[in-house]
N, C-alpha and C. Protein backbone atom coordinates (compact mmCIF):
# COMPACT_ATOMS: atom_id res chain seq x y z
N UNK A 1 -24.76 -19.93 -25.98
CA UNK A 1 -26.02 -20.10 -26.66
C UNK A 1 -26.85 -21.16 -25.95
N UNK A 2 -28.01 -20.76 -26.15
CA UNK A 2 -29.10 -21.78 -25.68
C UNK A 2 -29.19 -23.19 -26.33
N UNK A 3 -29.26 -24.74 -25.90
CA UNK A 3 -29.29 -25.69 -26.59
C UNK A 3 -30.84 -25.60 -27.84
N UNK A 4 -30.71 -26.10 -28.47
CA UNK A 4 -31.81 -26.49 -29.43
C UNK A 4 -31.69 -27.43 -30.13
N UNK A 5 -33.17 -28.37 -30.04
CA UNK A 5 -32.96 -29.65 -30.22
C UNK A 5 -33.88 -29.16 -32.10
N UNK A 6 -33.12 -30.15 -33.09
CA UNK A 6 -33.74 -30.30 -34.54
C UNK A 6 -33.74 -31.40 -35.03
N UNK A 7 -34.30 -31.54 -36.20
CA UNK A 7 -34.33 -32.69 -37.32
C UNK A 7 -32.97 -32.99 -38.06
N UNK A 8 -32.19 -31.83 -38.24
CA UNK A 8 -31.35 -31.71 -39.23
C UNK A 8 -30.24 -32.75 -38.77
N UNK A 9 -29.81 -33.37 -37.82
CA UNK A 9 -29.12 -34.29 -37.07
C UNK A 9 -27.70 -33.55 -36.16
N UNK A 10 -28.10 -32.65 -35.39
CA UNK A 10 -27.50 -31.34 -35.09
C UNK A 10 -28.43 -31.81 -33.36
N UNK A 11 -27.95 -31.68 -32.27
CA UNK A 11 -28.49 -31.98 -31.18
C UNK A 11 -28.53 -30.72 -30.18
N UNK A 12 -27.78 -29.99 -30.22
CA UNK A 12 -27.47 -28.68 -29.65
C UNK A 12 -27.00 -27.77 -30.43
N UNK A 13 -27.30 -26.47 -30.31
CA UNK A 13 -26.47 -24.78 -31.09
C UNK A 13 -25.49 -24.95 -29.95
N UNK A 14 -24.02 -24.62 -30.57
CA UNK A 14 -22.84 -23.78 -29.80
C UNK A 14 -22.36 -23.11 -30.43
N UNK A 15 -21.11 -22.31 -29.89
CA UNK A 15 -20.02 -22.49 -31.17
C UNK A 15 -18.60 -21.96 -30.10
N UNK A 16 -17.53 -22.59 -30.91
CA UNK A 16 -16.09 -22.15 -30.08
C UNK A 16 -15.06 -22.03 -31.21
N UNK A 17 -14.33 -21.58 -30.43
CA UNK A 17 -12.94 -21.21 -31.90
C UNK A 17 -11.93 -21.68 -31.02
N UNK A 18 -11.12 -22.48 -31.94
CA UNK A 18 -10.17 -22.97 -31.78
C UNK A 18 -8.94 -22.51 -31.96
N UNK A 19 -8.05 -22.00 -31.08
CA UNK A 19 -6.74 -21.37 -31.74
C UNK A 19 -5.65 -22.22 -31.95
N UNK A 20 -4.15 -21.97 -32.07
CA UNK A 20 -3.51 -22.54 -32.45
C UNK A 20 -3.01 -22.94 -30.70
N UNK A 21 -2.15 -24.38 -30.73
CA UNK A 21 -1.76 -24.31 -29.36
C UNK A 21 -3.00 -25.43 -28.59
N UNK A 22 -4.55 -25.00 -28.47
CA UNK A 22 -5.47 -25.53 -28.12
C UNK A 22 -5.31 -26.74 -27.71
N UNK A 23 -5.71 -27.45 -26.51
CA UNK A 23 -5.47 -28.76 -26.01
C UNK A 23 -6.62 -29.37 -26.52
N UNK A 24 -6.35 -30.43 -27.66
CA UNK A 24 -7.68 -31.26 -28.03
C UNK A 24 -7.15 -32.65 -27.49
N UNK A 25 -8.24 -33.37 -27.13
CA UNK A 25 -8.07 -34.77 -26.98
C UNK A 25 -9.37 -35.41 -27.63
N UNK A 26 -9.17 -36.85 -27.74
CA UNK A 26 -10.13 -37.93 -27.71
C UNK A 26 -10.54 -38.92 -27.28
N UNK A 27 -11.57 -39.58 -27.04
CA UNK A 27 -11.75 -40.97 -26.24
C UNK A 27 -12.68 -41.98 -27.40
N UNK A 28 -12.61 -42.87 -27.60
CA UNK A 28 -13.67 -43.58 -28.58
C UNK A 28 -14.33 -44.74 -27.46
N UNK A 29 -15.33 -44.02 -27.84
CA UNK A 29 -16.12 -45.29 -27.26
C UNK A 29 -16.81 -45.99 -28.52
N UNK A 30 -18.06 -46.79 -27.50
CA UNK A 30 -18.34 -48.14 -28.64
C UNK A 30 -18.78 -47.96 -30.13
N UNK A 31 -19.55 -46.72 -30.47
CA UNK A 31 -19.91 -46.14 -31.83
C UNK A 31 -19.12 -45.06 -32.19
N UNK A 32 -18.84 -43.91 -31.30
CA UNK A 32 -18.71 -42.84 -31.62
C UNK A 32 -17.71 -42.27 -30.89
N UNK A 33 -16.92 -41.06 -31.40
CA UNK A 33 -15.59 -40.41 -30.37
C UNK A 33 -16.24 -39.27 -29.89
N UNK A 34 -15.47 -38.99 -28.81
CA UNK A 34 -15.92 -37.82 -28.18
C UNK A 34 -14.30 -37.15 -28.25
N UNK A 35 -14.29 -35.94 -28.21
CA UNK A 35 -13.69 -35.05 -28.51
C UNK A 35 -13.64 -33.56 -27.28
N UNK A 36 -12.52 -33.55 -26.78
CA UNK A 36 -12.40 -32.43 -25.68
C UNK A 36 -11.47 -31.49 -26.43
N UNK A 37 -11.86 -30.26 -26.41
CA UNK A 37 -10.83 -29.15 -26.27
C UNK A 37 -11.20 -28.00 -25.79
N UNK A 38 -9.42 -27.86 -24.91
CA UNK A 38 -8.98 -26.62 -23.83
C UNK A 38 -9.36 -27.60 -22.90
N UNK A 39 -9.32 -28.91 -22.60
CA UNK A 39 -9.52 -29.57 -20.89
C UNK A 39 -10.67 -29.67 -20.67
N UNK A 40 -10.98 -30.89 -19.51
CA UNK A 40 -12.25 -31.23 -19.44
C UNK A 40 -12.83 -30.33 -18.50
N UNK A 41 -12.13 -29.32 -17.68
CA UNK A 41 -13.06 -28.97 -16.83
C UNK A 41 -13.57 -27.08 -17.43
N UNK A 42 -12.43 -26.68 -18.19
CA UNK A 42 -12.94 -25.78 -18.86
C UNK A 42 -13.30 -25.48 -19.99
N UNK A 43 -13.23 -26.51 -20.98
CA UNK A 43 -13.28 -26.91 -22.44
C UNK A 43 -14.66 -26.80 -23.09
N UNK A 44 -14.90 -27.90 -24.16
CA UNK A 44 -15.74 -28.45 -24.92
C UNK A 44 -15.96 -29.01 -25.42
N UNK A 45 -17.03 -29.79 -25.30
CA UNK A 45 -16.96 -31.29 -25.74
C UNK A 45 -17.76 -31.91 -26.41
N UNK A 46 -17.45 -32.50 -27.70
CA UNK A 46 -18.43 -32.72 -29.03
C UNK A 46 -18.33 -34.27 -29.48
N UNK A 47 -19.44 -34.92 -29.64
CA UNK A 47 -19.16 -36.51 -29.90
C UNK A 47 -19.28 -36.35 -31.27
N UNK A 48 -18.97 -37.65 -32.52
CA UNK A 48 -19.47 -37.42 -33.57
C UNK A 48 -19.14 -39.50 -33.76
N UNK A 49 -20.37 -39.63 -35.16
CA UNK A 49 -20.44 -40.93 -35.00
C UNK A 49 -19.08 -41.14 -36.66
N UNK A 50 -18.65 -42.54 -36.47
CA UNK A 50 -17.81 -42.61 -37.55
C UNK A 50 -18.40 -41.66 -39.05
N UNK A 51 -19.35 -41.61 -39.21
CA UNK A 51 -19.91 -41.09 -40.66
C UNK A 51 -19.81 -39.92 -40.86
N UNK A 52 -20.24 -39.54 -39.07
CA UNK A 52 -20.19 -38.03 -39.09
C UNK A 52 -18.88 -37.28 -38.81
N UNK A 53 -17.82 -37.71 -38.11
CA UNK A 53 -16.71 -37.72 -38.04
C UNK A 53 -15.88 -37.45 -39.46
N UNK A 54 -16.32 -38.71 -40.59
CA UNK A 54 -15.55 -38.81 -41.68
C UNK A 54 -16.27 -37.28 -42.50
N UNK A 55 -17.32 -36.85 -42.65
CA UNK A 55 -17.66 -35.78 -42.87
C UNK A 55 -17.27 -34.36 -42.57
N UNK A 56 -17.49 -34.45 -41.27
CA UNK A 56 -16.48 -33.42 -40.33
C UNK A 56 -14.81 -33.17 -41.10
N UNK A 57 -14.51 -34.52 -41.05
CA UNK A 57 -12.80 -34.16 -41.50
C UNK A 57 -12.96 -33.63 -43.44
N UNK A 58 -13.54 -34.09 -43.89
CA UNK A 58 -13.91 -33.69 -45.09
C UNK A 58 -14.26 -32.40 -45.39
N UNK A 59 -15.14 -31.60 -44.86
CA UNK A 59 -15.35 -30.48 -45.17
C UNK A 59 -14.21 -29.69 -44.26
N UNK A 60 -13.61 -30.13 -43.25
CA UNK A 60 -12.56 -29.10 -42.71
C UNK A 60 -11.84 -29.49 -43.56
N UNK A 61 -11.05 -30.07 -43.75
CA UNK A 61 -9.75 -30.35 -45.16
C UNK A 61 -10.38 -29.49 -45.89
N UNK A 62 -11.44 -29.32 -46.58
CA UNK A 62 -11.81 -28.47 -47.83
C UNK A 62 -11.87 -26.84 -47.27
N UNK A 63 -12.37 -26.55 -45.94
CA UNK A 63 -12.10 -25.27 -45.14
C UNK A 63 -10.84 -25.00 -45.23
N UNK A 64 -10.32 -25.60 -44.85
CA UNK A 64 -8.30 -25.42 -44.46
C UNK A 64 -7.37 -25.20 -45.75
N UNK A 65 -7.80 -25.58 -46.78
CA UNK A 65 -7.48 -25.60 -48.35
C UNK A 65 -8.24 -24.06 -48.33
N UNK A 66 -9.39 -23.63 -47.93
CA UNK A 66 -9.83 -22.34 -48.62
C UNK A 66 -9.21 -21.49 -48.00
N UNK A 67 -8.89 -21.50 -46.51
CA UNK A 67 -8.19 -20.64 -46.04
C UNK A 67 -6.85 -20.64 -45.83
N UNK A 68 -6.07 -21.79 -46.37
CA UNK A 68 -5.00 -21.09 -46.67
C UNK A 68 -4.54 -20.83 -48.12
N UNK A 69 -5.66 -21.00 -48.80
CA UNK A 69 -5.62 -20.31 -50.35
C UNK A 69 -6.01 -18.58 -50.15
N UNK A 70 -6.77 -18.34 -49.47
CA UNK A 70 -7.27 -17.01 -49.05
C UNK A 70 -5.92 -16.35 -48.48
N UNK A 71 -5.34 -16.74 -47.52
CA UNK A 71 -4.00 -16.27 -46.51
C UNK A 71 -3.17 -15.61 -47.76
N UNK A 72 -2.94 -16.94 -48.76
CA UNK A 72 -1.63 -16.84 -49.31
C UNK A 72 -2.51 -15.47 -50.21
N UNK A 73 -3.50 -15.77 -50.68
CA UNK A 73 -3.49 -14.35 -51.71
C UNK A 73 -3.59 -12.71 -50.91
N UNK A 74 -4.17 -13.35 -49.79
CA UNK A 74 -4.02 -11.91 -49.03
C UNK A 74 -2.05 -11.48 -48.73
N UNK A 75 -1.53 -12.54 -48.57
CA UNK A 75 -0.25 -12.00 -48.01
C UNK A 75 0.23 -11.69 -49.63
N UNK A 76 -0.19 -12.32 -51.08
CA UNK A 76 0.57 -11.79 -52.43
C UNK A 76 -0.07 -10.09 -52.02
N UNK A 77 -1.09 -9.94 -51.92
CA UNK A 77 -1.58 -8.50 -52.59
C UNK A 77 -0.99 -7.49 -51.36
N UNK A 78 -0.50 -7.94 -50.11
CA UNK A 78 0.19 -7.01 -49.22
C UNK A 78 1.72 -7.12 -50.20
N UNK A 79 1.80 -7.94 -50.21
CA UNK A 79 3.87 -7.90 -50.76
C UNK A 79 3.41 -6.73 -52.15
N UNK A 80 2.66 -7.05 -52.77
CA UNK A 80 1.93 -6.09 -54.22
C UNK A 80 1.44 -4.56 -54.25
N UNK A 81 1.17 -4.59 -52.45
CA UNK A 81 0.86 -3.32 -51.98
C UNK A 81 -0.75 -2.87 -52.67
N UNK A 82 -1.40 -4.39 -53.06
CA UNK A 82 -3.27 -4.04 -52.84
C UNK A 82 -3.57 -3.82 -51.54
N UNK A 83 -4.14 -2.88 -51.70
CA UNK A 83 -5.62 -2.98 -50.45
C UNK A 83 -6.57 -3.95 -50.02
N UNK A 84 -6.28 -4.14 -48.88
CA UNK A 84 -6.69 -5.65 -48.16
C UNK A 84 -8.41 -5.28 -48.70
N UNK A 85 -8.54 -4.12 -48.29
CA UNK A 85 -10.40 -4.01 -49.01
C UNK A 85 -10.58 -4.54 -50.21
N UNK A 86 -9.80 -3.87 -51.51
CA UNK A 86 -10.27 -4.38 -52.62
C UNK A 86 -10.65 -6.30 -52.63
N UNK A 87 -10.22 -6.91 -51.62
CA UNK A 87 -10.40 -8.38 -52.05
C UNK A 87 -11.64 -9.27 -50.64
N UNK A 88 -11.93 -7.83 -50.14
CA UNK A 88 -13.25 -8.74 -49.39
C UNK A 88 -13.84 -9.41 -50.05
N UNK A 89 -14.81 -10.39 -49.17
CA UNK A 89 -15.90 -11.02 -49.95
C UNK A 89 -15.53 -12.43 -50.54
C-alpha cells in the first residue's frame, strides 16, 4: 500500500499478518520502541510511543480473547456436527 499521511495519529497505511513462529524483535529508544518482524532486511517495522504501545497491547489482549472465544465455539459446533456457515458473522 501507498503511505498516507492523517490527523488520526496513524503516519502511514500498511498492513502484514503475522503467523505463528514469526521473528519479532525490539529496540527502545529514548521515547518510543520500535518493533521488527520476519528480520530487518525482509520484515517490518513499526515504532509506537509508551501510550500507544500500552493501547496496542490492550486492544490485542481483547482481540486474542475474541478469537480464541470464536476458535473454541467453532471447534464445539464441528465436535456437534453444526455447519461452520450457520455461525458466520
Amino acid at each position: 500500500m501507498v503511505g498516507v499521511l492523517s490527523s488520526n495519529g496513524v503516519a502511514v497505511c500498511a498492513w502484514f499478518k503475522i503467523s505463528g513462529g514469526c521473528a519479532i524483535e525490539y529496540n527502545t529508544c529514548i521515547d518510543e520502541v520500535e518493533f521488527t518482524l520476519g528480520g530487518r532486511t525482509n520484515g517490518f517495522d513499526f515504532v509506537a510511543t509508551e501510550e500507544g504501545l500500552e493501547q496496542f497491547i490492550e486492544v490485542g489482549t481483547e482481540a486474542l480473547r475474541a478469537l480464541r472465544a470464536r476458535t473454541a465455539e467453532r471447534e464445539a459446533a464441528e465436535r456437534d456436527g453444526v455447519e461452520l456457515d450457520d455461525l458466520a458473522g
